[in-house]
N, C-alpha and C. Protein backbone atom coordinates (compact mmCIF):
# COMPACT_ATOMS: atom_id res chain seq x y z
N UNK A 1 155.92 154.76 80.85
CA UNK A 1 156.13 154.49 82.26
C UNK A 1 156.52 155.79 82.96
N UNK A 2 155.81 155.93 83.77
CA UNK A 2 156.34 157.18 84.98
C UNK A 2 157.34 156.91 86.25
N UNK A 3 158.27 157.37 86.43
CA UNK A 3 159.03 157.19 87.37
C UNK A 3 158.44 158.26 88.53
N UNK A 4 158.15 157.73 89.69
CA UNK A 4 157.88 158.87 91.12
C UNK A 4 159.41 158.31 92.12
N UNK A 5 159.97 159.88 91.95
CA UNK A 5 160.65 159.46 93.72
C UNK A 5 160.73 160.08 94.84
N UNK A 6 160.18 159.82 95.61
CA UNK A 6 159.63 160.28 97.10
C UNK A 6 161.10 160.07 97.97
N UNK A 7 161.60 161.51 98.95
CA UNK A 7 162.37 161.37 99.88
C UNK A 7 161.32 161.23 101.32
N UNK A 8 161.14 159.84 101.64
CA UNK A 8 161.03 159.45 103.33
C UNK A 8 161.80 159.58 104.13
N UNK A 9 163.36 160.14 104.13
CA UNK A 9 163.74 160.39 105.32
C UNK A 9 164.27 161.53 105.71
N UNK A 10 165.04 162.28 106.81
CA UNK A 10 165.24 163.23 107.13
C UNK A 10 167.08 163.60 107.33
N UNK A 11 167.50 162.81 107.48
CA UNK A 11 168.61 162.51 107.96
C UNK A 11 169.80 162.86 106.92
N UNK A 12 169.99 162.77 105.62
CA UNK A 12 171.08 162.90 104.69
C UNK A 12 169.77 163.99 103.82
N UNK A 13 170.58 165.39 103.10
CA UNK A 13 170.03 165.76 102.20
C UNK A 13 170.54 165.76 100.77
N UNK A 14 169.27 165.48 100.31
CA UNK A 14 169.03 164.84 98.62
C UNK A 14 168.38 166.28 97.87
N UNK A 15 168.90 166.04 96.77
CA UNK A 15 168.66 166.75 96.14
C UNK A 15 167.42 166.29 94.85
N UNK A 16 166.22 166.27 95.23
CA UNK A 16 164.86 165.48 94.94
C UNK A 16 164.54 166.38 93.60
N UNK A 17 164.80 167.29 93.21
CA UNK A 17 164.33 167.32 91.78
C UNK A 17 165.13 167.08 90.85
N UNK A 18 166.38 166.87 91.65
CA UNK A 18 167.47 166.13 89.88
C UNK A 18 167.23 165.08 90.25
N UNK A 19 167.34 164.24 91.52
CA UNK A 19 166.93 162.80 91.42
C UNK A 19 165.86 161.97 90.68
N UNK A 20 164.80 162.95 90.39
CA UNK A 20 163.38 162.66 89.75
C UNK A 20 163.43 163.23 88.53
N UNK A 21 164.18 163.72 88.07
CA UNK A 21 164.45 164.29 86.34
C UNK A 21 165.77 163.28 85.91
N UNK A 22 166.81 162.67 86.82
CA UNK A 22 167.41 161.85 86.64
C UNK A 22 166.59 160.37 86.32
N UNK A 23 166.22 160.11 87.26
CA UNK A 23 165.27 159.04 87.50
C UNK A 23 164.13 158.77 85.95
N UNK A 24 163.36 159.42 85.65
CA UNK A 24 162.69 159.75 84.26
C UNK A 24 163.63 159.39 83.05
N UNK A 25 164.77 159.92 82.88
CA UNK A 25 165.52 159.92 81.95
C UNK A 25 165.99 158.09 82.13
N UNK A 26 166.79 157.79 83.30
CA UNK A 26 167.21 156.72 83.72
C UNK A 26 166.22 155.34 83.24
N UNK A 27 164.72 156.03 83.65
CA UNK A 27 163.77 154.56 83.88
C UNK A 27 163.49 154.62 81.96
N UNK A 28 163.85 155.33 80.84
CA UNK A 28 163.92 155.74 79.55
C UNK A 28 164.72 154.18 78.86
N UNK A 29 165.81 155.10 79.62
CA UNK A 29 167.16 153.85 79.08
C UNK A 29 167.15 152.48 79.80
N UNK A 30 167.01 152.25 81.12
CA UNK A 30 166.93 150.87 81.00
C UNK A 30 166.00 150.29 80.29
N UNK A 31 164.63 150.80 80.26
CA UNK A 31 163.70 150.39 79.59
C UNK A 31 164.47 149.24 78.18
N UNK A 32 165.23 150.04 77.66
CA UNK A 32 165.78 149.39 76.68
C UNK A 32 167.12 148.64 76.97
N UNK A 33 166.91 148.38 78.18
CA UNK A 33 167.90 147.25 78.68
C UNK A 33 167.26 145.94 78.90
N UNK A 34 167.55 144.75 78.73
CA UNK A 34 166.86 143.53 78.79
C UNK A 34 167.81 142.39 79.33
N UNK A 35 168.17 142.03 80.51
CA UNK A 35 168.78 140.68 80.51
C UNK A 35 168.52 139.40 79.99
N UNK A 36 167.30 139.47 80.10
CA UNK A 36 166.03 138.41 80.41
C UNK A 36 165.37 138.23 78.61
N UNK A 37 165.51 139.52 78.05
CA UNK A 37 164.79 139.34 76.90
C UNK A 37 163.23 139.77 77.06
N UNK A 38 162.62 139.68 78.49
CA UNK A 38 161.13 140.07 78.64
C UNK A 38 161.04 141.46 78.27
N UNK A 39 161.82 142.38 79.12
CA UNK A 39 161.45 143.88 78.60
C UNK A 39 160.46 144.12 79.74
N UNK A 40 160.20 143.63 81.15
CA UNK A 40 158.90 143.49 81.84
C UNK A 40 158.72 145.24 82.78
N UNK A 41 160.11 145.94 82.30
CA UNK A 41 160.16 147.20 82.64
C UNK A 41 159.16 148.37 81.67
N UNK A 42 159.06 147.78 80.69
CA UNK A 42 158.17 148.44 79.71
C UNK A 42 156.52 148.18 80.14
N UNK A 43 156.39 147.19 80.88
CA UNK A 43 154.87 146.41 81.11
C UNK A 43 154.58 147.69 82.46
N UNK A 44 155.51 147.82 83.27
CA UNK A 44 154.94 148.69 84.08
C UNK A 44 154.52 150.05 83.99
N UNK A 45 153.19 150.59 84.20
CA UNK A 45 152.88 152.02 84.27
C UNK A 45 153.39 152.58 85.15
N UNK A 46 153.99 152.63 85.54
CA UNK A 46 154.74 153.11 86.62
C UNK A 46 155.81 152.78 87.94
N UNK A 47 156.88 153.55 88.05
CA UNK A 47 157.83 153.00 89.40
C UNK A 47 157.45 154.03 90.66
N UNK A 48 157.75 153.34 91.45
CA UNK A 48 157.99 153.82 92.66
C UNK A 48 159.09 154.07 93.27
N UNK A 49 160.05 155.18 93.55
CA UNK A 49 161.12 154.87 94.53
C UNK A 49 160.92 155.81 95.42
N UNK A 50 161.65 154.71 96.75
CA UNK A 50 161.43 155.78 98.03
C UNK A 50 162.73 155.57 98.49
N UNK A 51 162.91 156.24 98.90
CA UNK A 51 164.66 156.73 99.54
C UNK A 51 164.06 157.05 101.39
N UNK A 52 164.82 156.06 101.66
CA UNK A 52 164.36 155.80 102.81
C UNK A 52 165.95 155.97 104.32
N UNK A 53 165.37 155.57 105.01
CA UNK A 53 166.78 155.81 106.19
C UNK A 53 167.18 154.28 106.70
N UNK A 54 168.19 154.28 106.98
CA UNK A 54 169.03 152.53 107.66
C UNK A 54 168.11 151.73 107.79
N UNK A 55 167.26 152.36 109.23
CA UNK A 55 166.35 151.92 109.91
C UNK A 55 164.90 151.34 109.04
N UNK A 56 164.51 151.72 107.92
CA UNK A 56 163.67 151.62 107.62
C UNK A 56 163.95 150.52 106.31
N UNK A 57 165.31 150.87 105.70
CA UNK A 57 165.71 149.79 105.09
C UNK A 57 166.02 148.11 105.54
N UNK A 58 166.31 148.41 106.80
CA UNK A 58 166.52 147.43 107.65
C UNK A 58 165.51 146.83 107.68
N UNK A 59 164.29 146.82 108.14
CA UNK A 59 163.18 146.36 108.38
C UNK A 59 162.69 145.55 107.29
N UNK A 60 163.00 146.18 106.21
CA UNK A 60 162.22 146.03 104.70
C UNK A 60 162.95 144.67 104.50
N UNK A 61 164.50 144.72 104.62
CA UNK A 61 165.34 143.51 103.95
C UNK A 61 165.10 142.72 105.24
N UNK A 62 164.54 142.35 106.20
CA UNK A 62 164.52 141.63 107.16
C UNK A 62 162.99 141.18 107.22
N UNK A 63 162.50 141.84 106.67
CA UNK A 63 160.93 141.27 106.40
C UNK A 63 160.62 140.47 105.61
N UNK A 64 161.19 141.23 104.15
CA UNK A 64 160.97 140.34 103.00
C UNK A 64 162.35 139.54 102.02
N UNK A 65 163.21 139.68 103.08
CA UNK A 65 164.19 138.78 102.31
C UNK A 65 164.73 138.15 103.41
N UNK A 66 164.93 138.51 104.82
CA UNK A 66 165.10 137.58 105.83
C UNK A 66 166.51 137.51 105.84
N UNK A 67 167.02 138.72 105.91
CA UNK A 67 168.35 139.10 105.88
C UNK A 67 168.24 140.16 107.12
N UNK A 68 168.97 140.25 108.00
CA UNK A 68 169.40 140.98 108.99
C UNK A 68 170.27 142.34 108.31
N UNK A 69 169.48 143.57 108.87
CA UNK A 69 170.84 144.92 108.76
C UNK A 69 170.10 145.61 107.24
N UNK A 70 170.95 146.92 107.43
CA UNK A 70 170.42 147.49 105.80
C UNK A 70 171.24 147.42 104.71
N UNK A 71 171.07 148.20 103.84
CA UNK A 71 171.43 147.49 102.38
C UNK A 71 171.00 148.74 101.68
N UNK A 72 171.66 148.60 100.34
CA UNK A 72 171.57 149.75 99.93
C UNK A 72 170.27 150.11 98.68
N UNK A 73 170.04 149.22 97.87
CA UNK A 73 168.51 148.92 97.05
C UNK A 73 167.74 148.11 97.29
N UNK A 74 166.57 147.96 97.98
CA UNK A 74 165.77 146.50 96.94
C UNK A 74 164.74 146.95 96.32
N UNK A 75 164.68 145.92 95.23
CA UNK A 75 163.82 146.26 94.31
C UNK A 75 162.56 144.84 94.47
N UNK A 76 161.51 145.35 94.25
CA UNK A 76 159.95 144.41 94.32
C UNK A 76 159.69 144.63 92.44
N UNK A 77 159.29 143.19 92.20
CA UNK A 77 159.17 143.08 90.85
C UNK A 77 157.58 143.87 90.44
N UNK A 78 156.89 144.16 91.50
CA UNK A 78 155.60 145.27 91.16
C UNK A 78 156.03 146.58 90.66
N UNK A 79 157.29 147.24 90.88
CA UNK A 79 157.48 148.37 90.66
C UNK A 79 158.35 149.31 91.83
N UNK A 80 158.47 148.55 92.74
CA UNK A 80 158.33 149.28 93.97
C UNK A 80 160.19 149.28 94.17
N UNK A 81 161.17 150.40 94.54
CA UNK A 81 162.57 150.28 94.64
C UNK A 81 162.54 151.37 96.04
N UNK A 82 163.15 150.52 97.01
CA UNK A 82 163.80 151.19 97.53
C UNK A 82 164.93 151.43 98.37
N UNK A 83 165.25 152.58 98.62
CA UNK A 83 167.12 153.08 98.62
C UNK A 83 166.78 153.75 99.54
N UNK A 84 168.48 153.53 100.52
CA UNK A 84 168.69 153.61 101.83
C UNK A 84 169.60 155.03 101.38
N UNK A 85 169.65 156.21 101.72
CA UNK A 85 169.81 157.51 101.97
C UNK A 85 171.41 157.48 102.47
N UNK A 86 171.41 156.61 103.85
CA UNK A 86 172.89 156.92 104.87
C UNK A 86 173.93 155.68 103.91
N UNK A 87 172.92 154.73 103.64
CA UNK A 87 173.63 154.28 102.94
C UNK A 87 174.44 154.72 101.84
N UNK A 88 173.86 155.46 101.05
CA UNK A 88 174.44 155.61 99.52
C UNK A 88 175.31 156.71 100.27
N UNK A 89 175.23 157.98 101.63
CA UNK A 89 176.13 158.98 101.72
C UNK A 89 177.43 158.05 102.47
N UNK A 90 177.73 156.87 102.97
CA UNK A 90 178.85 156.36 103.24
C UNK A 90 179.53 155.57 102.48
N UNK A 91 179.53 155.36 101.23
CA UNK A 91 179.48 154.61 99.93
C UNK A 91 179.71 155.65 99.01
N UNK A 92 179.22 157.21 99.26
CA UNK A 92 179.91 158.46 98.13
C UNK A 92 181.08 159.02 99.01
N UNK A 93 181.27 158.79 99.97
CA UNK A 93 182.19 159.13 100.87
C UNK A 93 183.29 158.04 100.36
N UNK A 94 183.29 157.06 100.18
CA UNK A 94 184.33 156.13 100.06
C UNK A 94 184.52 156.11 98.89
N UNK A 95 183.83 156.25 97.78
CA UNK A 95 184.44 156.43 96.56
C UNK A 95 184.71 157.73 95.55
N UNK A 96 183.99 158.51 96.66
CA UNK A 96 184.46 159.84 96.51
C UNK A 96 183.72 160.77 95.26
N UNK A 97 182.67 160.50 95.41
CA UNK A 97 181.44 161.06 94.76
C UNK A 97 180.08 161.36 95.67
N UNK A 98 179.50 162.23 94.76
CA UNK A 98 178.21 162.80 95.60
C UNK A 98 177.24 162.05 96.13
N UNK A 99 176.61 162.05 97.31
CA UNK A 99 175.68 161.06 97.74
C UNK A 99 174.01 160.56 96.80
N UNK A 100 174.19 162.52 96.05
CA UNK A 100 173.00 162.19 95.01
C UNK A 100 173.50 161.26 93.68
N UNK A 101 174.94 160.93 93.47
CA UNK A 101 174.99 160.37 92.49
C UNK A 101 175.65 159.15 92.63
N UNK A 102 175.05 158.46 94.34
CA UNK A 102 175.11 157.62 94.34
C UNK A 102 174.01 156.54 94.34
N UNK A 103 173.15 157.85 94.64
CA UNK A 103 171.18 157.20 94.85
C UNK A 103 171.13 157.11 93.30
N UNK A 104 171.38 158.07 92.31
CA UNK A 104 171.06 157.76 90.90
C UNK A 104 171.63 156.24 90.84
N UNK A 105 173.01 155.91 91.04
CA UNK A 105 173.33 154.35 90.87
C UNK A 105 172.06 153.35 91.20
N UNK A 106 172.01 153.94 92.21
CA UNK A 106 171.05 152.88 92.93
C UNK A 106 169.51 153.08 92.19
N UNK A 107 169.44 154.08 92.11
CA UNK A 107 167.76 153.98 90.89
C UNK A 107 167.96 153.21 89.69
N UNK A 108 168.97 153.53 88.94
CA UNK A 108 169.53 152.54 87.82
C UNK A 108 169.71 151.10 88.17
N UNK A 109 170.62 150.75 89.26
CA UNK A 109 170.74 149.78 89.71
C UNK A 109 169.03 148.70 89.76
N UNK A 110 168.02 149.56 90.63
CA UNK A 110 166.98 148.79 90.80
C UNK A 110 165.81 148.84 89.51
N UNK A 111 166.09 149.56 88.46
CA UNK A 111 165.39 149.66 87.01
C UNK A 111 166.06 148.64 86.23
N UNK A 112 167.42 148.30 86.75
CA UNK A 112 167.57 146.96 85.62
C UNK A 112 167.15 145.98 86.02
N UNK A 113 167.42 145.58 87.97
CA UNK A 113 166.58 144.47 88.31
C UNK A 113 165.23 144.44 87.71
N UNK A 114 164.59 145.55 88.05
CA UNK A 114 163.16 145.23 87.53
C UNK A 114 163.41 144.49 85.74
N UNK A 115 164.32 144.75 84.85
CA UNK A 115 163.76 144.65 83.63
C UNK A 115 165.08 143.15 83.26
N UNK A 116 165.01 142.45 84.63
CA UNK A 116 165.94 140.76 84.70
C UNK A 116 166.84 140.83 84.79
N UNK A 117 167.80 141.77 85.17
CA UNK A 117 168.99 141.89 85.19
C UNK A 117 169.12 141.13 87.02
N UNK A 118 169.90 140.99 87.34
CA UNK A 118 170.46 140.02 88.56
C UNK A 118 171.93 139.93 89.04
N UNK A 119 172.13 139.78 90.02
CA UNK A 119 173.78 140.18 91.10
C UNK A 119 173.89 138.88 91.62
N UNK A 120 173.42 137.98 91.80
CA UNK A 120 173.69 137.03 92.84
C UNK A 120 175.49 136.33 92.10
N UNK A 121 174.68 135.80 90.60
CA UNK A 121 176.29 135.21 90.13
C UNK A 121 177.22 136.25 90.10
N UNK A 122 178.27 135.81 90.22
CA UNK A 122 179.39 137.06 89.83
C UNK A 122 179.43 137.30 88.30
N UNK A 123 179.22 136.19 87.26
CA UNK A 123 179.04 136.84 85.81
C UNK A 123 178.22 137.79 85.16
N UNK A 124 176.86 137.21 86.43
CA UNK A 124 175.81 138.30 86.03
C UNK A 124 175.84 139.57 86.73
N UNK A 125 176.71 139.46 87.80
CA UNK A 125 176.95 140.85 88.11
C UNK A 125 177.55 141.60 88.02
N UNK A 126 178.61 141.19 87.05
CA UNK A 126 179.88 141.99 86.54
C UNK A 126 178.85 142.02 85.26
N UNK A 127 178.40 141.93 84.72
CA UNK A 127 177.26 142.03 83.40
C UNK A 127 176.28 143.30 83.76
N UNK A 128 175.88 143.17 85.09
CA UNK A 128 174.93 144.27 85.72
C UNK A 128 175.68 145.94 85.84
N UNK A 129 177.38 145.52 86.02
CA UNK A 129 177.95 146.23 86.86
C UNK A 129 178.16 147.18 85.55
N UNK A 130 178.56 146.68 84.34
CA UNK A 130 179.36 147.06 83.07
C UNK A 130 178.28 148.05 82.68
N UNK A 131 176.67 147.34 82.65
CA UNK A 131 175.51 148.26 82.04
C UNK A 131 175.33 149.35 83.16
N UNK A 132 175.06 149.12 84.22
CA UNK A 132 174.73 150.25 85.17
C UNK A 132 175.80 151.60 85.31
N UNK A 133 177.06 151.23 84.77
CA UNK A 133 177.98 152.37 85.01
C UNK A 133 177.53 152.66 83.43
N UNK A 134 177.46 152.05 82.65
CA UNK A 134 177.65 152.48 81.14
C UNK A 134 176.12 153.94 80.79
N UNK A 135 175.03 153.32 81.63
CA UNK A 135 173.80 154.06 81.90
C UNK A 135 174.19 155.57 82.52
N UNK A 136 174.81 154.95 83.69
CA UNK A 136 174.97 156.52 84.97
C UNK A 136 175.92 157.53 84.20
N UNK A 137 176.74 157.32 83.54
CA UNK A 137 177.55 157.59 82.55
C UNK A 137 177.02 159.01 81.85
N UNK A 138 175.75 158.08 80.77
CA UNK A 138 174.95 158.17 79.58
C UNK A 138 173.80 159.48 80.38
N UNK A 139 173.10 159.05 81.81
CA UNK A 139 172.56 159.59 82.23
C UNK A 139 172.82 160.62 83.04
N UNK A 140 174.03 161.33 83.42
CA UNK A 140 174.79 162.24 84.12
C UNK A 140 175.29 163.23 83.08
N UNK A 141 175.36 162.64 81.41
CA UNK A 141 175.47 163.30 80.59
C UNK A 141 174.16 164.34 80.13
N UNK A 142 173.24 164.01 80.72
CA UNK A 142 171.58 164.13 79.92
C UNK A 142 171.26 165.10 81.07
N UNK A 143 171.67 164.98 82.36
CA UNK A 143 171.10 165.52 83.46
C UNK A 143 172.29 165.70 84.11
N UNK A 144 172.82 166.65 84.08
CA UNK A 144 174.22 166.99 84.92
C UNK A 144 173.66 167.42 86.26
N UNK A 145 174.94 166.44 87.29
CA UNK A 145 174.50 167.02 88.59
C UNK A 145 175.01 168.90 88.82
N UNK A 146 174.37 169.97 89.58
CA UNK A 146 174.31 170.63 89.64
C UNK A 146 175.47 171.40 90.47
């Protein structure tokens, strides 16, 4: 599987070649993450992520989930993830980490959805929450931010 991640917006700057050498390594290890037991992250030739701005996230979660306002991942079970930019820099501001290593969360975050992992229950998302830090962890070790 190939991971691509494209910066679409202009507004917060990212640091796009650790995000995409992060991202590679990242889409590695969930691969071998399974909620579900399918593994349907392995079936794909490829991801997509686009790191996008409020505005454009907005649209996306109001189109296809019929939710008002932006948000910080969604993920499309074709392959397709994408992450809101201003988002993740007011969210590294509050917990007091880098905005690029908050988009890595969020790439991790939307590589386990893809491979069944799920947030809606609180069991399964404290289940989501335990693997995704245990990953960013694993993967910050492999690819240190700079």
């Amino acid at each position: 599987m190939t991971v691509h991640v494209e910066n679409r917006q202009r507004a917060v700057p990212v640091n796009l070649p650790w995000l995409r050498c992060l991202a590679e390594v990242a889409g590695a290890m969930c691969a071998r993450e399974s909620a579900d037991g399918r593994f349907a992250l392995a079936q794909l030739a490829e991801v997509e992520i686009a790191i996008v701005s409020d505005r454009v996230i907005a649209r996306v979660h109001r189109d296809f989930m019929g939710i008002a306002g932006p948000t910080d991942v969604i993920t499309f079970a074709h392959g397709e993830i994408v992450l809101s930019a201003p988002t993740a820099q007011r969210y590294a501001g509050q917990y007091g980490h880098s905005t690029d290593e908050e988009l890595a969360l969020y790439i991790i975050h939307g590589l386990l959805h893809l491979n069944g992992f799920e947030d809606a229950a609180a069991r399964a998302a404290a289940r989501m929450r335990r693997v995704q830090e245990r990953l960013l962890r694993a993967c910050l070790m492999r690819v240190p931010l700079a």
